[in-house]
Protein backbone atom coordinates (compact mmCIF):
# COMPACT_ATOMS: atom_id res chain seq x y z
CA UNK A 1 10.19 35.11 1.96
CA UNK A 2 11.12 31.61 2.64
CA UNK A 3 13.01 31.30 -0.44
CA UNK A 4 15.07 34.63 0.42
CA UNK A 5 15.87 33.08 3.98
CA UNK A 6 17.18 29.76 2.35
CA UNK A 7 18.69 31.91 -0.31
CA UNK A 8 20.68 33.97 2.34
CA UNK A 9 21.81 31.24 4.41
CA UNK A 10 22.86 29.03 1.59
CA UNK A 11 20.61 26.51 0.94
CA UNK A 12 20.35 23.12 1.55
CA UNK A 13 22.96 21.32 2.76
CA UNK A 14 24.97 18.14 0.72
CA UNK A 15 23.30 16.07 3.34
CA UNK A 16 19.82 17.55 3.30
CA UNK A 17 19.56 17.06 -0.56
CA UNK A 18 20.60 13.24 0.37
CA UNK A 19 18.16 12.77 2.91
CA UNK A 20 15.62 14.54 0.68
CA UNK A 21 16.49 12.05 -2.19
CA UNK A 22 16.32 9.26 0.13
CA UNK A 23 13.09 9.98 1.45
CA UNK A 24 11.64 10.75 -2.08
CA UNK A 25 13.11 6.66 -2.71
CA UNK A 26 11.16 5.69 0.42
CA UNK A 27 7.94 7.04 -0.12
CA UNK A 28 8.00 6.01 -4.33
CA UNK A 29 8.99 2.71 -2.59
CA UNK A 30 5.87 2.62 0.05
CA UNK A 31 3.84 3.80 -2.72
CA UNK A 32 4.36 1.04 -5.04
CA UNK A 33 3.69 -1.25 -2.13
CA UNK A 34 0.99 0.09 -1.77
CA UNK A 35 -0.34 -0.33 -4.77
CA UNK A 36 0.71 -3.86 -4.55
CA UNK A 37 -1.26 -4.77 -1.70
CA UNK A 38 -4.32 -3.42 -3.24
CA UNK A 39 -4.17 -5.67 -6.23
CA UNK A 40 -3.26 -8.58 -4.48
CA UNK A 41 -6.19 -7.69 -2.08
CA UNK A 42 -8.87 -6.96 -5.21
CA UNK A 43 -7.79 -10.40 -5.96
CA UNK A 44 -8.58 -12.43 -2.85
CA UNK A 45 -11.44 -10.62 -2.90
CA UNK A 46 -12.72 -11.78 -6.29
CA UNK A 47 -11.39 -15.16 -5.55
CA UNK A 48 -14.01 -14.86 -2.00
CA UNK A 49 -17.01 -13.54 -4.11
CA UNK A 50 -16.54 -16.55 -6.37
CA UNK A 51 -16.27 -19.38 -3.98
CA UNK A 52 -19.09 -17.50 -1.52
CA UNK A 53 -21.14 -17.64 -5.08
CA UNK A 54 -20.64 -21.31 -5.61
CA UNK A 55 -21.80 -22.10 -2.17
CA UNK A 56 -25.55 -23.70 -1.85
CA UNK A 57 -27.64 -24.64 1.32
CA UNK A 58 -26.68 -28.39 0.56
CA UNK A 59 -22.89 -27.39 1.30
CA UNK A 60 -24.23 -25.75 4.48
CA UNK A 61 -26.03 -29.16 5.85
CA UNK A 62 -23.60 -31.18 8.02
CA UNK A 63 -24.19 -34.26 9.50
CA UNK A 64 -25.03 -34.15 13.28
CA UNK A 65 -22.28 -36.91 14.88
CA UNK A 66 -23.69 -38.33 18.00
């Protein structure tokens, strides 16, 4: 039914489809940001596991400065 009301009134309008395109821009934009962020973040996480890894009691022990 929706399809015969937009059919009957005309459709979308010059500026709707531009909108439409712009917003389908936006989101493919957010989306590959997205995706971004979660790589870099696998990455500092990797790059944490590692140096928590590497870390031994001795590193732990600090001096006590009077």
């Amino acid at each position: 039914m929706a399809k015969a009301l937009v059919g009957f009134i005309g459709g979308p309008t010059p500026a709707e489809l531009q909108q439409t395109a712009t917003l389908r821009r936006r989101v493919a934009d957010l989306e590959a940001e997205v995706g971004r962020l979660k790589t870099e973040n696998d990455g500092l996480l990797q790059a944490l596991r590692e140096r928590v890894e590497s870390v031994n009691a001795s590193d732990l022990m600090e001096p006590v400065a009077h």
